[in-house]
C-alpha atoms as a PDB file:
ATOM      1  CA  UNK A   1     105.093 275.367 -44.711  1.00  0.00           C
ATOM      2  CA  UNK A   2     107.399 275.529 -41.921  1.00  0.00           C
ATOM      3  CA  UNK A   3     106.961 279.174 -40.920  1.00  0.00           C
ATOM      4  CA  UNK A   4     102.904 278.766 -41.267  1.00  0.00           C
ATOM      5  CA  UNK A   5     103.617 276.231 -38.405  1.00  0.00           C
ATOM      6  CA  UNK A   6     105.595 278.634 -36.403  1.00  0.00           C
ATOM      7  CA  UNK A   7     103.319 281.500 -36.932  1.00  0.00           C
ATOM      8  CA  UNK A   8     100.485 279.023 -36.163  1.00  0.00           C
ATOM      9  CA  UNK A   9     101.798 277.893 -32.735  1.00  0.00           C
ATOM     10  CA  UNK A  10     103.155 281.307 -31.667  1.00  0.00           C
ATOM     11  CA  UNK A  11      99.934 282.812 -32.267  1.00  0.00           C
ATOM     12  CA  UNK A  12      97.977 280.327 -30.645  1.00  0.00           C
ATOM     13  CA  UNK A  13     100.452 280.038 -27.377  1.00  0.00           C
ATOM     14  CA  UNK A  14      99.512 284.025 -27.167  1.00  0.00           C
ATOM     15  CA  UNK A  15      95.687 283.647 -27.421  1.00  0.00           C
ATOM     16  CA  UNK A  16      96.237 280.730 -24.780  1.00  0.00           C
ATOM     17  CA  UNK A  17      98.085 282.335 -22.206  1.00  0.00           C
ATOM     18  CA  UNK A  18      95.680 285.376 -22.609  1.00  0.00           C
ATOM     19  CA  UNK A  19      92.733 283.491 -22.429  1.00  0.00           C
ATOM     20  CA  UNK A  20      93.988 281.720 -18.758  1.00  0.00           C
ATOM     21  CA  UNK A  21      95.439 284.759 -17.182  1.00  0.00           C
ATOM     22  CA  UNK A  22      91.904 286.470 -18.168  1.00  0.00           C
ATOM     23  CA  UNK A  23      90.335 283.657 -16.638  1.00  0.00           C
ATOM     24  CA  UNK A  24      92.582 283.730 -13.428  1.00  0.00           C
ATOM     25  CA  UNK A  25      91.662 287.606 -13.214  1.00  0.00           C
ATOM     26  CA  UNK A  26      87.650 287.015 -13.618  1.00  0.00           C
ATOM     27  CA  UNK A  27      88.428 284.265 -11.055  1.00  0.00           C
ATOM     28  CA  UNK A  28      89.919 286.821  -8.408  1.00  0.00           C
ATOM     29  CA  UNK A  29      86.895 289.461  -9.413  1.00  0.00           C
ATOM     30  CA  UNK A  30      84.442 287.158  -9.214  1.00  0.00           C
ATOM     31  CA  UNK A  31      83.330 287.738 -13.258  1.00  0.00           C
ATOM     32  CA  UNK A  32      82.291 285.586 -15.712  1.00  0.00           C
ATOM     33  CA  UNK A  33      84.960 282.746 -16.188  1.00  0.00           C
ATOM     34  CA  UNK A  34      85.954 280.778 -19.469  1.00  0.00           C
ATOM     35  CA  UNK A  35      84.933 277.478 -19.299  1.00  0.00           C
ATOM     36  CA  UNK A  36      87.113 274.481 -18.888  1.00  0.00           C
ATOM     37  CA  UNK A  37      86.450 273.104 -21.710  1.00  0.00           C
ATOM     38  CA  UNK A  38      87.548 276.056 -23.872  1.00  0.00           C
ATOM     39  CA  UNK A  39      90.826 276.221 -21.898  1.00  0.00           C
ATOM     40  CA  UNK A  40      91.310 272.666 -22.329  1.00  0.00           C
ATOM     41  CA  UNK A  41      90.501 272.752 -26.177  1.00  0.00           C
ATOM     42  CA  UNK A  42      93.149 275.540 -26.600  1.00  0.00           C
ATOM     43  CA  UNK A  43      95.660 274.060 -25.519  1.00  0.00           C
ATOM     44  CA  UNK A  44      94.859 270.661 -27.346  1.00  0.00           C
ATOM     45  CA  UNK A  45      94.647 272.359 -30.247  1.00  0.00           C
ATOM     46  CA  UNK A  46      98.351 273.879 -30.261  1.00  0.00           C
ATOM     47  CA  UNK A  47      98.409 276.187 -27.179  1.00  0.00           C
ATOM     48  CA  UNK A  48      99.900 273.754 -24.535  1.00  0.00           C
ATOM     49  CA  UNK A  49     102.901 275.703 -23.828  1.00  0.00           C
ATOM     50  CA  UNK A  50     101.156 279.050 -23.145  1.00  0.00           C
ATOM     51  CA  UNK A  51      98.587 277.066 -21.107  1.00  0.00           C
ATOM     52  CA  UNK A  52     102.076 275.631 -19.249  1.00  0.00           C
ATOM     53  CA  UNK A  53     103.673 278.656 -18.375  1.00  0.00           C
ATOM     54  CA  UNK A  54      99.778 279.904 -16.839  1.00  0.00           C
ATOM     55  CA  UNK A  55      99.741 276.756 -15.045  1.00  0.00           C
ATOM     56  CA  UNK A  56     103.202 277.371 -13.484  1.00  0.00           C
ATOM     57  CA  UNK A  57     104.288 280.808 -13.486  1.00  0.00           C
ATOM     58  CA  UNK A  58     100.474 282.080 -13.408  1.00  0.00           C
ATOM     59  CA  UNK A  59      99.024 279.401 -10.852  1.00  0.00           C
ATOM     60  CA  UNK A  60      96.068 278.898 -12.460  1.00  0.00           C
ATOM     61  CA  UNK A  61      94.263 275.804 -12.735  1.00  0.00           C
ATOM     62  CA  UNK A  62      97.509 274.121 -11.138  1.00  0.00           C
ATOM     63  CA  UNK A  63      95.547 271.920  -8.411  1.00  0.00           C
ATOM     64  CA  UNK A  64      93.072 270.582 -11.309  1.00  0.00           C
ATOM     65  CA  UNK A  65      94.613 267.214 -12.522  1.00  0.00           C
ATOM     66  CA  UNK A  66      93.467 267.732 -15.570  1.00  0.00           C
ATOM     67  CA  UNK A  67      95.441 270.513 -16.170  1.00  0.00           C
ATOM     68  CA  UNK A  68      98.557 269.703 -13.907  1.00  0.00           C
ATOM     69  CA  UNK A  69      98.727 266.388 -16.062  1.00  0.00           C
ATOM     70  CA  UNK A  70      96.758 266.718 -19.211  1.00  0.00           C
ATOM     71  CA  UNK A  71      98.890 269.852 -20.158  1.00  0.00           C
ATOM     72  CA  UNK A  72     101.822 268.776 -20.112  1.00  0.00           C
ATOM     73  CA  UNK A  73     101.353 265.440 -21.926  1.00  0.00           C
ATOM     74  CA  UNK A  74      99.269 267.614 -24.669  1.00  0.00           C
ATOM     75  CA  UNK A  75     102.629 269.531 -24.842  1.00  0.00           C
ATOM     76  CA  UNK A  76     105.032 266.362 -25.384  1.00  0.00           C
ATOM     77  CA  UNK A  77     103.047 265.249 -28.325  1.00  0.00           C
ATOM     78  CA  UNK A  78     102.723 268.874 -29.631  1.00  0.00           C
ATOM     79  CA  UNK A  79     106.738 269.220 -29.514  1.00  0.00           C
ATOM     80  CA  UNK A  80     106.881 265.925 -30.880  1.00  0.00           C
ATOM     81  CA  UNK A  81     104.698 266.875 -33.635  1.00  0.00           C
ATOM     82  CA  UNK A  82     106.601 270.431 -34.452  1.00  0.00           C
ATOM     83  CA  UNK A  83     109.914 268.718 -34.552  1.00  0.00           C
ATOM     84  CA  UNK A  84     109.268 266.092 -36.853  1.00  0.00           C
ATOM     85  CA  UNK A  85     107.613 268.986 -39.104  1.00  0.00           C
ATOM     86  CA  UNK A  86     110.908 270.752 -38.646  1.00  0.00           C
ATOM     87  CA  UNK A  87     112.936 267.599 -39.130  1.00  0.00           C
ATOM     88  CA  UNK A  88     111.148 266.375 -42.403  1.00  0.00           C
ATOM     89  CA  UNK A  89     110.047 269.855 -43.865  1.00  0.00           C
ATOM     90  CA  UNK A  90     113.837 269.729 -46.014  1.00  0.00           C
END
């Protein structure tokens, strides 16, 4: 069970962070953009941490408060969630 979590989250941190930096290069091209909602259900759904290193290394969606604070509380319950997986998985 534990390393279907780990693939799980890996996998969806990828997709995450690819589907914001594509949105931050449609944004800059002027192309069809990825809706908020999408980006925001990604990252509830497991992807908060690639959706935090967009936000901050990537500089997209960083003036939006619900990204600059939504994110980042999506990914203290998500790493609260993974380690008490890890801790009861035994």
């Amino acid at each position: 069970m534990l390393i279907n979590v780990i693939y799980y989250f890996t996998a969806l941190n990828v997709l995450t962070l690819l589907v914001y930096m594509d949105d931050k290069i449609n944004a800059k091209l002027g192309a069809r953009r990825t809706s908020e909602r999408t980006l925001l259900a990604l990252s509830a759904a497991g992807g908060s941490a690639g959706a935090l290193i967009s936000i901050f290394i990537g500089r997209h969606k960083n003036r939006k408060p619900r990204f600059r604070y939504g994110v980042p509380v999506m990914f203290f319950f998500h790493a609260i969630i993974v380690w008490l997986i890890v801790k009861y998985s035994n």
